[in-house]
PDB file of N, CA and C in Angstrom:
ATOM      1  N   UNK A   1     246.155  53.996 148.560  1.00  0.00           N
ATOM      2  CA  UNK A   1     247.044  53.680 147.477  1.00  0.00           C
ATOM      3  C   UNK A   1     246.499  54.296 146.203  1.00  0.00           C
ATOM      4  N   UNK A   2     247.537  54.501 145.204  1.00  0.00           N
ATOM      5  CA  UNK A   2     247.220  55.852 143.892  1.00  0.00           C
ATOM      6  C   UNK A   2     246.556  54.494 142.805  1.00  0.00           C
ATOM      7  N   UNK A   3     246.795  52.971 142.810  1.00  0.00           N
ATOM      8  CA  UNK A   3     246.485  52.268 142.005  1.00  0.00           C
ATOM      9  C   UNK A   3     246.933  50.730 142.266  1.00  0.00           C
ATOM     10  N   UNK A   4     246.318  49.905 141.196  1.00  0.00           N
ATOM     11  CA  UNK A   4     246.475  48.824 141.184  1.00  0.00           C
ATOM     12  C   UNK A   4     245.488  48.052 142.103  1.00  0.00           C
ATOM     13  N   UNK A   5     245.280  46.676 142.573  1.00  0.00           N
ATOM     14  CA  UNK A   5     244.170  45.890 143.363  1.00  0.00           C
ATOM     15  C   UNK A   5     243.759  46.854 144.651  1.00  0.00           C
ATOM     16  N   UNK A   6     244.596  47.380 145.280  1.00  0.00           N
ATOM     17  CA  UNK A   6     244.148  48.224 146.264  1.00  0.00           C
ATOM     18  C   UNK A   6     244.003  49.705 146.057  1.00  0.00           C
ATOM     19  N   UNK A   7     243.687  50.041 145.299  1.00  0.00           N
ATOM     20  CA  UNK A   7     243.565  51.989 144.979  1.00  0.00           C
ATOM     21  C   UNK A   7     242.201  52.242 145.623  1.00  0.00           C
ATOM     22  N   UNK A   8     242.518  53.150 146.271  1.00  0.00           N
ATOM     23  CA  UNK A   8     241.874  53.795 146.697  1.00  0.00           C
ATOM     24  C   UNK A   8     241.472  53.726 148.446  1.00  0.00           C
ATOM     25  N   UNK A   9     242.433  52.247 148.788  1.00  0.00           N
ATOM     26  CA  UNK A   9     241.811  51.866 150.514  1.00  0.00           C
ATOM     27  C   UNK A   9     242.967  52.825 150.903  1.00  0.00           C
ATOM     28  N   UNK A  10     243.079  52.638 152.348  1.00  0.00           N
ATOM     29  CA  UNK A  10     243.825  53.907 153.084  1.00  0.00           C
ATOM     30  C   UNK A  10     244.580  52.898 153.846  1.00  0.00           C
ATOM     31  N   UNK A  11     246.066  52.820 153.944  1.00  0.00           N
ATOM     32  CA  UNK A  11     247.016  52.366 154.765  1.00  0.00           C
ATOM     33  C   UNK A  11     247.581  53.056 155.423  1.00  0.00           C
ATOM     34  N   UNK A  12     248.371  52.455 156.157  1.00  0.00           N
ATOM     35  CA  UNK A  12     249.152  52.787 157.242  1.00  0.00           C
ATOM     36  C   UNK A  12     250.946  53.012 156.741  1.00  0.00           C
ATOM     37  N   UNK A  13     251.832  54.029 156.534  1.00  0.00           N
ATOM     38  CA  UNK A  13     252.815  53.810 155.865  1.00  0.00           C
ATOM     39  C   UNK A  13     253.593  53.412 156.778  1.00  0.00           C
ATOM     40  N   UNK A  14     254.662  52.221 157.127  1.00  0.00           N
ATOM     41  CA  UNK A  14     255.509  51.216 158.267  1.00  0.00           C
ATOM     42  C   UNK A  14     256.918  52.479 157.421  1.00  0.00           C
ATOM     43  N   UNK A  15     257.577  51.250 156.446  1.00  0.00           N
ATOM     44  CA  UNK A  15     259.042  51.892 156.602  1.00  0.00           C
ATOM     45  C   UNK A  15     259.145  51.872 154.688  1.00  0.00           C
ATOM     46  N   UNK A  16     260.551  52.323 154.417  1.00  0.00           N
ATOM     47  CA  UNK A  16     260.829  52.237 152.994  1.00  0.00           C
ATOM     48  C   UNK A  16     261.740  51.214 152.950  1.00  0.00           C
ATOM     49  N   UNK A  17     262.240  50.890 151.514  1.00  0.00           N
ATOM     50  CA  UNK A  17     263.274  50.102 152.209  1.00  0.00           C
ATOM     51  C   UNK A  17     264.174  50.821 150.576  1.00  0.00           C
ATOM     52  N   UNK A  18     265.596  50.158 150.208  1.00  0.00           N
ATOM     53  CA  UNK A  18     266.436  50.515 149.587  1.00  0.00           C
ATOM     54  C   UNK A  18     266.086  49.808 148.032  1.00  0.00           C
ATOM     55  N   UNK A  19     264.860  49.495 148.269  1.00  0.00           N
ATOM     56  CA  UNK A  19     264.566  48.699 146.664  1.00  0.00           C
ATOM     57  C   UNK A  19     263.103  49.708 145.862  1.00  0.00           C
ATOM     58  N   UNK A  20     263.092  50.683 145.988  1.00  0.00           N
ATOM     59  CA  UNK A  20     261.774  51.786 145.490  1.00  0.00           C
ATOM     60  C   UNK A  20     260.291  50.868 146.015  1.00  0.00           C
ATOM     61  N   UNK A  21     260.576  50.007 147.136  1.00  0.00           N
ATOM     62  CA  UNK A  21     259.407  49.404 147.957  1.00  0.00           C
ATOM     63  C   UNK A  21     259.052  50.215 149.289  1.00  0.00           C
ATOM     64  N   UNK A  22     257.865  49.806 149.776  1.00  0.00           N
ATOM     65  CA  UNK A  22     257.671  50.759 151.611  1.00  0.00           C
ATOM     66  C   UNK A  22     256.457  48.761 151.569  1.00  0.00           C
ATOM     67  N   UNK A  23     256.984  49.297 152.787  1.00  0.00           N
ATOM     68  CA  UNK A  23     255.791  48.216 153.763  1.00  0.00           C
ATOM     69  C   UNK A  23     254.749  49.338 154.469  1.00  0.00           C
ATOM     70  N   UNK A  24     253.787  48.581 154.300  1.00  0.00           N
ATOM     71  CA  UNK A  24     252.520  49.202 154.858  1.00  0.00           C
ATOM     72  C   UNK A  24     251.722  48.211 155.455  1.00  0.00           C
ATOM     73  N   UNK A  25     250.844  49.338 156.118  1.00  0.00           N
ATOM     74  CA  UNK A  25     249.424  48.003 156.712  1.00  0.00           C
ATOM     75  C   UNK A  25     248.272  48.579 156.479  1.00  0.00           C
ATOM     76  N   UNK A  26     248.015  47.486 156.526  1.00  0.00           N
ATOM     77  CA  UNK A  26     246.442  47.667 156.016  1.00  0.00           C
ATOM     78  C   UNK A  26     245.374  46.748 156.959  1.00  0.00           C
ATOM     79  N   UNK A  27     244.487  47.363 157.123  1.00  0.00           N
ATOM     80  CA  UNK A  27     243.240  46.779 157.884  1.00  0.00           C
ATOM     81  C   UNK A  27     242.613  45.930 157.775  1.00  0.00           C
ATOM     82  N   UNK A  28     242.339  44.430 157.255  1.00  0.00           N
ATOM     83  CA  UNK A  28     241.878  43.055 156.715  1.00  0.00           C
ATOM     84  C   UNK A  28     241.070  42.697 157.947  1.00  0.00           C
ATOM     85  N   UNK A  29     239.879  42.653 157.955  1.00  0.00           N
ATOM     86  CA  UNK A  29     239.372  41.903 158.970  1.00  0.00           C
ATOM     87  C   UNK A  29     239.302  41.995 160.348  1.00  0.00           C
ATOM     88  N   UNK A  30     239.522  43.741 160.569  1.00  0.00           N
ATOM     89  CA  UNK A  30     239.594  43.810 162.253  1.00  0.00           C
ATOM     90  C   UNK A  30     241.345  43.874 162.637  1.00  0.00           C
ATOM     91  N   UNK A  31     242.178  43.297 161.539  1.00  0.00           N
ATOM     92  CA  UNK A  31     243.303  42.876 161.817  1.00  0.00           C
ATOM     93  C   UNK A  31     244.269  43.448 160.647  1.00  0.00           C
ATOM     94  N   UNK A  32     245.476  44.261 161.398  1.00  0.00           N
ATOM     95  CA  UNK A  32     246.729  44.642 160.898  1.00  0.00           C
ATOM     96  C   UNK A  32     247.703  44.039 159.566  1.00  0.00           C
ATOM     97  N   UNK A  33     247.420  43.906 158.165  1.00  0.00           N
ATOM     98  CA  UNK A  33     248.153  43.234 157.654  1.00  0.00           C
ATOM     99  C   UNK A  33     249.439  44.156 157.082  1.00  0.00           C
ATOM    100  N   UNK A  34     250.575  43.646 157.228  1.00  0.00           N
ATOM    101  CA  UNK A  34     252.135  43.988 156.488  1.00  0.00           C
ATOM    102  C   UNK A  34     252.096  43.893 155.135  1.00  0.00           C
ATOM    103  N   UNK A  35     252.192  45.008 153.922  1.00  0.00           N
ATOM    104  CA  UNK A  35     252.627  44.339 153.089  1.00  0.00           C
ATOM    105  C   UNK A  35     253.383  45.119 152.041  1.00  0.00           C
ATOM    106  N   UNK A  36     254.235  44.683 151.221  1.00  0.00           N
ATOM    107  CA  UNK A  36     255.421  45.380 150.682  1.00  0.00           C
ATOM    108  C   UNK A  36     254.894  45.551 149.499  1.00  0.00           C
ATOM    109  N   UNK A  37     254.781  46.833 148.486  1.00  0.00           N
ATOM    110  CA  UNK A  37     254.279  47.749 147.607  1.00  0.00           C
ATOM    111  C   UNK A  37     255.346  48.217 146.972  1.00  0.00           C
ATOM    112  N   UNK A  38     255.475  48.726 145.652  1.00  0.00           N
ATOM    113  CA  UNK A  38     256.025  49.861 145.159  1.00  0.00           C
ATOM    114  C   UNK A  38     255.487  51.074 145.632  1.00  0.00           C
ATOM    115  N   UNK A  39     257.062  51.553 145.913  1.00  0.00           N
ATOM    116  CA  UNK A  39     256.595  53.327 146.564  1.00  0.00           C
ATOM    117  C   UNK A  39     255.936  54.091 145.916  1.00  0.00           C
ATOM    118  N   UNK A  40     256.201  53.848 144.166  1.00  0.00           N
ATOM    119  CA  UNK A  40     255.112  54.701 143.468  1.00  0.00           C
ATOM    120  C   UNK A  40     253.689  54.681 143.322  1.00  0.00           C
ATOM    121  N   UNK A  41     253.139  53.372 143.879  1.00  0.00           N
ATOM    122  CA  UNK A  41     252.080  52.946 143.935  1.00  0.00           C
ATOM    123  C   UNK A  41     251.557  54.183 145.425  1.00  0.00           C
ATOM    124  N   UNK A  42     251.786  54.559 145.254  1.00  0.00           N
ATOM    125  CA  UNK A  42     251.695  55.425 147.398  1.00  0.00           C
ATOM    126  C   UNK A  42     250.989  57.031 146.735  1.00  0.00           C
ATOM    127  N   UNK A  43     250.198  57.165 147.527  1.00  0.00           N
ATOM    128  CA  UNK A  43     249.447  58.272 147.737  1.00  0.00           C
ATOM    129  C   UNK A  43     249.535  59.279 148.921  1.00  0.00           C
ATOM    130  N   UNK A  44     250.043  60.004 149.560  1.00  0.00           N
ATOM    131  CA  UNK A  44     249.841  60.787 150.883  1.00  0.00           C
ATOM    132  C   UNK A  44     248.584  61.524 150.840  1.00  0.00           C
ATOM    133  N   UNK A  45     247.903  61.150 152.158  1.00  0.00           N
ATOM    134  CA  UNK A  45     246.208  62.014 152.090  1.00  0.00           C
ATOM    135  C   UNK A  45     246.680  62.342 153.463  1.00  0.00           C
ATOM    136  N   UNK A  46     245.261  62.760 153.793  1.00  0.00           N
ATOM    137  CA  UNK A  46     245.665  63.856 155.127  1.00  0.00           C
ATOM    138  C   UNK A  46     246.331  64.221 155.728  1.00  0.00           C
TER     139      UNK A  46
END
């Protein structure tokens, strides 16, 4: 992610949706978490 509490960890991009949001996941503990972001908040790396 480009900013905010999570900048800089690396997610998983799920889907977009029709509100300038995407769901993503992210890695917490061994374990898969869902969670809905502003798309501008989004970075593409590799």
């Amino acid at each position: 992610m480009a900013d905010g509490p999570f900048a800089g960890i690396d997610a998983i991009f799920k889907t977009a949706d029709a509100e300038s949001r995407s769901m993503i996941l992210l890695e917490m503990l061994s374990k898969l978490v869902a969670m809905s972001i502003e798309t501008a908040s989004l970075r593409k790396t590799g």
